[in-house]
Structures are given as structure tokens and as C-alpha cells.
N, C-alpha and C. Protein backbone atom coordinates (compact mmCIF):
# COMPACT_ATOMS: atom_id res chain seq x y z
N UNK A 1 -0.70 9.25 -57.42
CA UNK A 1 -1.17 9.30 -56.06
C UNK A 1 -0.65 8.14 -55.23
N UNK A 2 -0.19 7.04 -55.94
CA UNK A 2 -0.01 6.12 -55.06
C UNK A 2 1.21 6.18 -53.98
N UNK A 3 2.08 6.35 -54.58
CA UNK A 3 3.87 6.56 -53.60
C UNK A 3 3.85 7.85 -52.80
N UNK A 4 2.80 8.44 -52.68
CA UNK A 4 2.53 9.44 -51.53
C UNK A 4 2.82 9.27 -49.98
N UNK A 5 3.32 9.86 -49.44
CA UNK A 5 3.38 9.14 -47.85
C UNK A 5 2.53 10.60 -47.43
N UNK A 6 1.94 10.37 -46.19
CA UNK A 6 1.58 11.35 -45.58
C UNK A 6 2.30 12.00 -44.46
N UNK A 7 2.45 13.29 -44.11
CA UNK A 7 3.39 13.84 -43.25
C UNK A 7 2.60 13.40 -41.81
N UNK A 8 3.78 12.80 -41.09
CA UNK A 8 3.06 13.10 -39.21
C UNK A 8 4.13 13.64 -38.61
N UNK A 9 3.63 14.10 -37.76
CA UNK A 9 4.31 14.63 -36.71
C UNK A 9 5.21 14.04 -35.52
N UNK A 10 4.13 12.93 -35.46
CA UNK A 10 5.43 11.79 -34.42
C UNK A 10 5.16 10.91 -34.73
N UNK A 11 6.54 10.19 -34.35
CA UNK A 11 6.65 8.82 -34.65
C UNK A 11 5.72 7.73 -34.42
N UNK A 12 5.35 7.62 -32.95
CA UNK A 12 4.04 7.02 -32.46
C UNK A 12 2.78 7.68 -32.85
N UNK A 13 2.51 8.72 -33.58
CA UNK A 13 1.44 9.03 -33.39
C UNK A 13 0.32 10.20 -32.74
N UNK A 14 1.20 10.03 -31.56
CA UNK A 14 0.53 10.82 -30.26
C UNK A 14 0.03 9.50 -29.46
N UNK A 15 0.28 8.23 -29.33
CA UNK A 15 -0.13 7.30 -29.29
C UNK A 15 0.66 6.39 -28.69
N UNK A 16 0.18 5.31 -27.29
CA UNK A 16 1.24 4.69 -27.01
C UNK A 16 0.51 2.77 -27.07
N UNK A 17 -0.12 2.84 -28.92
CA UNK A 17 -0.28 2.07 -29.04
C UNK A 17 0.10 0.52 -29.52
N UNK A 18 1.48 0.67 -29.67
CA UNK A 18 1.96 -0.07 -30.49
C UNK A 18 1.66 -1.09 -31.43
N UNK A 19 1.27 -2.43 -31.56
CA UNK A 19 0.72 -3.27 -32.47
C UNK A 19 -0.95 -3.52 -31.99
N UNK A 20 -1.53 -3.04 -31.42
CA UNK A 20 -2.72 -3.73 -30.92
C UNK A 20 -4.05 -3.36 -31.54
N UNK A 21 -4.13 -2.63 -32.27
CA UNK A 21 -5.46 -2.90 -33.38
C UNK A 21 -6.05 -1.12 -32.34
N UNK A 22 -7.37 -1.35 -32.51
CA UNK A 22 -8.23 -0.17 -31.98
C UNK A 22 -8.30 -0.29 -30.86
N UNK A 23 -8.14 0.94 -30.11
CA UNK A 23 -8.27 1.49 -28.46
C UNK A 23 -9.78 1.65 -28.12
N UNK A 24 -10.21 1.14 -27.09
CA UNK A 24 -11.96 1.52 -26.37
C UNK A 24 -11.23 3.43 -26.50
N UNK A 25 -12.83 4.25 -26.30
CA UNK A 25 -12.34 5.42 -26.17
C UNK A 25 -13.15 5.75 -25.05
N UNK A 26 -12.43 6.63 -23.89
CA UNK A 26 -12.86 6.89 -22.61
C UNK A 26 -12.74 8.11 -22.46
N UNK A 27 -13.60 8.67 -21.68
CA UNK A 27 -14.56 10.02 -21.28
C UNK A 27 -13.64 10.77 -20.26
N UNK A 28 -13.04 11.75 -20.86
CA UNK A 28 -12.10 13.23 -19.75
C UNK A 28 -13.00 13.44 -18.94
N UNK A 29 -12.31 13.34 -17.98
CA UNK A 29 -12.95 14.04 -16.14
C UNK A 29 -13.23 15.27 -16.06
N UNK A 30 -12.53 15.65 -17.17
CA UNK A 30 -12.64 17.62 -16.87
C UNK A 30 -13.89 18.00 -18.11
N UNK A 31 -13.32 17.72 -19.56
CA UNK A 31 -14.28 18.02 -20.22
C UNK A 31 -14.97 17.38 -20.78
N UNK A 32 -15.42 16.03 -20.79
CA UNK A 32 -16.19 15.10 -21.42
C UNK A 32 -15.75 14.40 -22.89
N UNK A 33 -14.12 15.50 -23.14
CA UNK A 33 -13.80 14.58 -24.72
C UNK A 33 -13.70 12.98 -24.62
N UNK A 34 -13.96 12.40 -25.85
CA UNK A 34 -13.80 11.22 -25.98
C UNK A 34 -12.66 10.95 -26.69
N UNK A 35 -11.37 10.15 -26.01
CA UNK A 35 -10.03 9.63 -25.75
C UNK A 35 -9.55 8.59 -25.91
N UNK A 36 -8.87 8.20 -26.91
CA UNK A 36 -8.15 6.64 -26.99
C UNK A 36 -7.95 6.64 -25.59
N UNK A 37 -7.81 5.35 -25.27
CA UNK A 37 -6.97 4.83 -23.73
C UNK A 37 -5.86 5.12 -23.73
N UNK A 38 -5.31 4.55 -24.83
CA UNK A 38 -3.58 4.59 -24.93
C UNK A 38 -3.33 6.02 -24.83
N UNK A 39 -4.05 6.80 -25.45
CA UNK A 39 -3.40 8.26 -25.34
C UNK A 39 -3.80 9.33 -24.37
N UNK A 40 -5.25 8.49 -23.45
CA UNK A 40 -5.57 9.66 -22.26
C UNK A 40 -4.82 9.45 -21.11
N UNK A 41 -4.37 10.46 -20.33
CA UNK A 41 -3.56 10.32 -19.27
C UNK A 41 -4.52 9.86 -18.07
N UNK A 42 -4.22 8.43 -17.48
CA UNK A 42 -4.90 8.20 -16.22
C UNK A 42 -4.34 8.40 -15.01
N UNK A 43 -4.96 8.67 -14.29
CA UNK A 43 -4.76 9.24 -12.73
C UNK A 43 -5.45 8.36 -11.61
N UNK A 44 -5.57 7.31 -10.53
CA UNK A 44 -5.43 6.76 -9.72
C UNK A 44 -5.35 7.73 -7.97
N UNK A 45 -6.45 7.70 -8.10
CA UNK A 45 -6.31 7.94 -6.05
C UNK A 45 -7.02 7.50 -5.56
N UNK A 46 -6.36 7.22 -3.86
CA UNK A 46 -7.63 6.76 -3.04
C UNK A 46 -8.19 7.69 -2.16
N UNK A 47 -9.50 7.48 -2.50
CA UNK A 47 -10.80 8.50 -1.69
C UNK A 47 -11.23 8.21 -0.50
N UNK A 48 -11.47 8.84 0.58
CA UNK A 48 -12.32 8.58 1.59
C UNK A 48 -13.61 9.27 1.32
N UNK A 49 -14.71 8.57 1.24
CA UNK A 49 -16.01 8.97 1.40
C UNK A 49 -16.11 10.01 2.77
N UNK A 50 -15.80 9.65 3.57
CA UNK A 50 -15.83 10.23 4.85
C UNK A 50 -15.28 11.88 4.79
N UNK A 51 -16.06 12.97 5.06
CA UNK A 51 -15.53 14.08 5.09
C UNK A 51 -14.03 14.19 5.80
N UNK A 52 -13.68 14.98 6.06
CA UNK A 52 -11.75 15.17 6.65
C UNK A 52 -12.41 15.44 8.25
N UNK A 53 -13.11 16.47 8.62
CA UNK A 53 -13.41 16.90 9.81
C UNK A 53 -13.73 15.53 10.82
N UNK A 54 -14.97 14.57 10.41
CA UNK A 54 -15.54 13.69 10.55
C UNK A 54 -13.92 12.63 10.93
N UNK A 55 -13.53 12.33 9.91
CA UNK A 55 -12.71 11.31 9.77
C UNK A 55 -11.65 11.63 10.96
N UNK A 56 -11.01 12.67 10.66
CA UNK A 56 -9.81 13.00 11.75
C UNK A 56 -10.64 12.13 13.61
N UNK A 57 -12.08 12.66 13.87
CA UNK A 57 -12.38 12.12 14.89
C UNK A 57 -12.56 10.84 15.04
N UNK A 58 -13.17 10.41 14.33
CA UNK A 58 -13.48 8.47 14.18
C UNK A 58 -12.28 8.23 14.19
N UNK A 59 -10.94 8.78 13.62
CA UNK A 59 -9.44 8.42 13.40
C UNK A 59 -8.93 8.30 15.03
N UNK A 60 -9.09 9.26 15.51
CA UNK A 60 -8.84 8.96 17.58
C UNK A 60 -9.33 7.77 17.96
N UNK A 61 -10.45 7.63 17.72
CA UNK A 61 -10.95 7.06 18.13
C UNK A 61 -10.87 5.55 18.12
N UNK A 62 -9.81 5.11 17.39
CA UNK A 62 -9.90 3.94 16.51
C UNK A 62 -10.33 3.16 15.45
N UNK A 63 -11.47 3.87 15.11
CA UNK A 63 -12.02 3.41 14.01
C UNK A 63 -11.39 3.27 12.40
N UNK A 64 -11.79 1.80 11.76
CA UNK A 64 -11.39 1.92 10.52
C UNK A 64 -12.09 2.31 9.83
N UNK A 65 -11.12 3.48 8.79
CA UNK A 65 -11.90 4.32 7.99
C UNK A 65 -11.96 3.53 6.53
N UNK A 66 -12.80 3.32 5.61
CA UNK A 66 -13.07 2.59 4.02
C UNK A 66 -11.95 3.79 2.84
N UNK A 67 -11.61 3.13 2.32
CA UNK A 67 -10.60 3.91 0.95
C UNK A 67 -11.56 3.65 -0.59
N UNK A 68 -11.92 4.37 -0.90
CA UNK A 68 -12.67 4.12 -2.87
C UNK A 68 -11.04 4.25 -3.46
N UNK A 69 -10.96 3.33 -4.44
CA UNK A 69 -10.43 4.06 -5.82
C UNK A 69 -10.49 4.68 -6.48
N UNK A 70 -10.17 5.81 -7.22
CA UNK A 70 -11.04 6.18 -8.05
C UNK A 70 -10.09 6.71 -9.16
N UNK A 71 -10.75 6.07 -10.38
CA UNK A 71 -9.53 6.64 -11.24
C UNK A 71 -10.49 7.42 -12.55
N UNK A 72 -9.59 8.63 -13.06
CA UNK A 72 -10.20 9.73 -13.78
C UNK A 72 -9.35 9.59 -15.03
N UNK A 73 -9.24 10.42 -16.21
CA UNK A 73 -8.83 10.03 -17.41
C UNK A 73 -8.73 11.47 -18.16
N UNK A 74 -7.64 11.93 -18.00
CA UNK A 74 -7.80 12.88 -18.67
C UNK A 74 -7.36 12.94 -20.31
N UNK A 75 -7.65 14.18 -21.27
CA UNK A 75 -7.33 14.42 -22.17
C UNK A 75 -5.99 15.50 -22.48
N UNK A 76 -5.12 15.01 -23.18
CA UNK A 76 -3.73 15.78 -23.02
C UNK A 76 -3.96 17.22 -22.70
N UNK A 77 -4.78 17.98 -23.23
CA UNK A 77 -5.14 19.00 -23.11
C UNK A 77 -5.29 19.49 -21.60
N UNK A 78 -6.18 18.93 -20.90
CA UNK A 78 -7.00 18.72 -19.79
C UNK A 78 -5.47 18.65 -18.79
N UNK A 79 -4.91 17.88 -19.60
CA UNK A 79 -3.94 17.30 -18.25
C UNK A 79 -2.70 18.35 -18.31
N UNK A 80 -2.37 19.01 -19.29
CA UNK A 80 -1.55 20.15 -19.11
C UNK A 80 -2.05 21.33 -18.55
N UNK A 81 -3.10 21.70 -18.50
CA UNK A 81 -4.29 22.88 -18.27
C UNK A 81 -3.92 22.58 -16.51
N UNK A 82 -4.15 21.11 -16.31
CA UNK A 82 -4.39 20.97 -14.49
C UNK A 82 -2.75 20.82 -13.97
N UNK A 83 -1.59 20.61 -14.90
CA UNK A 83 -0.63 20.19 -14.22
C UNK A 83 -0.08 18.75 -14.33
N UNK A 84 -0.88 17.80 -14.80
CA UNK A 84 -0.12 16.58 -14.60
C UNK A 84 0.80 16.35 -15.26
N UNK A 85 0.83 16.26 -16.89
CA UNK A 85 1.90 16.54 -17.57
C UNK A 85 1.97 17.78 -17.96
N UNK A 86 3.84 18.37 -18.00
CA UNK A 86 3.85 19.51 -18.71
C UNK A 86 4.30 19.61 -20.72
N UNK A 87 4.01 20.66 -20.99
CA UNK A 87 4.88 20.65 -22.65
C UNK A 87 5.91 20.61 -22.37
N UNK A 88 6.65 19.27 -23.22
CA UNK A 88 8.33 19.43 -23.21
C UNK A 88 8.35 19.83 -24.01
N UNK A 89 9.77 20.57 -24.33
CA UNK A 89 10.61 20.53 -25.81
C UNK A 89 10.99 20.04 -26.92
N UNK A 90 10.80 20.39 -27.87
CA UNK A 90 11.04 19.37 -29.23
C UNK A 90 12.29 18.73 -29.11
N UNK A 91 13.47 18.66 -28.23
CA UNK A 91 14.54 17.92 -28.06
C UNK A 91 13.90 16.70 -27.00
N UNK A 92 13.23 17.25 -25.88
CA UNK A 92 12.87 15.95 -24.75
C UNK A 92 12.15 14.79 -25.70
N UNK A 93 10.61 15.71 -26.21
CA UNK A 93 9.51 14.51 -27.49
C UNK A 93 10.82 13.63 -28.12
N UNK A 94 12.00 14.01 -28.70
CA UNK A 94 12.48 13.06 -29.38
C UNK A 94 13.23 12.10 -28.27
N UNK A 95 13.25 11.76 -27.26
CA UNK A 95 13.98 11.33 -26.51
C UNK A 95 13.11 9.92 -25.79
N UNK A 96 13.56 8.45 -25.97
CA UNK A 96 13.03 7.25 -25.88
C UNK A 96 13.08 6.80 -24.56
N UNK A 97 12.32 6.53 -24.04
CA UNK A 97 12.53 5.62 -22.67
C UNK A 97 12.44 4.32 -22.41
């Protein structure tokens, strides 16, 4: 049993952890899985609290409108399902950036 290797699938893992020990695991926006960091896809936008209808008028008007951050976390799954990343090809996966 000992000189056994185990088969993976990729090189990293699925994982873009390189030397750093254990990942916190964070909560998908869409379905609640729980996600290494390194491997959930994060997403970044800025929000206006302010409805669009509302805002467009205060916007004439001069007024400064407030921006939230807000950033969401998806699970690979999650994030191909909505579009952010798509499935590449087993030629692209092997390909380094």
C-alpha cells in the first residue's frame, strides 16, 4: 500500500491554492454551498441603495448619490449555471497563465 499514488484530475487540484496551508470556506450567493476561497469565484459590484427611478431624478438634480460594495461568491457550479465562467476544453484546462 505504501508506493500508491492517488489519481487527480488536475494539477492544482481545482484549486488556486498554492503553498498556503487551509482556505476559510465561504457561503455561494446562489446556493448556500460552502467553498474554499481559493476556489469560489468572486464577483465585486457597486450598488446603489437608491432605486433607478428615484435616482435618475435626485441625479438632475445634482445630488450625490452613495455606492455599497458588494461582493458575492460563487460556487463553480453556480457560476457556470449564471454565466460568469464558461466550461473550457480539455486543451484550454491544460493551458498556464
Amino acid at each position: 500500500m505504501r508506493g500508491l499514488k492517488v489519481p487527480r484530475k488536475r494539477k492544482n487540484r481545482g484549486r488556486s491554492k498554492g503553498r498556503k496551508g487551509r482556505q476559510k470556506f465561504v457561503q455561494c450567493s446562489a446556493c448556500g454551498k460552502l467553498v474554499p476561497a481559493d476556489k469560489a469565484k468572486r464577483i465585486t459590484r457597486w450598488i446603489s441603495p437608491i432605486e433607478p427611478s428615484l435616482a435618475r431624478e435626485l441625479k438632475k438634480k445634482g445630488t450625490y448619490l452613495p455606492k455599497v460594495r458588494r461582493t458575492e461568491y460563487y460556487c463553480i457550479s453556480c457560476a457556470v449555471f449564471r454565466g460568469i465562467v464558461g466550461p473550457r476544453s480539455r486543451a484550454k484546462r491544460k493551458e498556464r497563465k
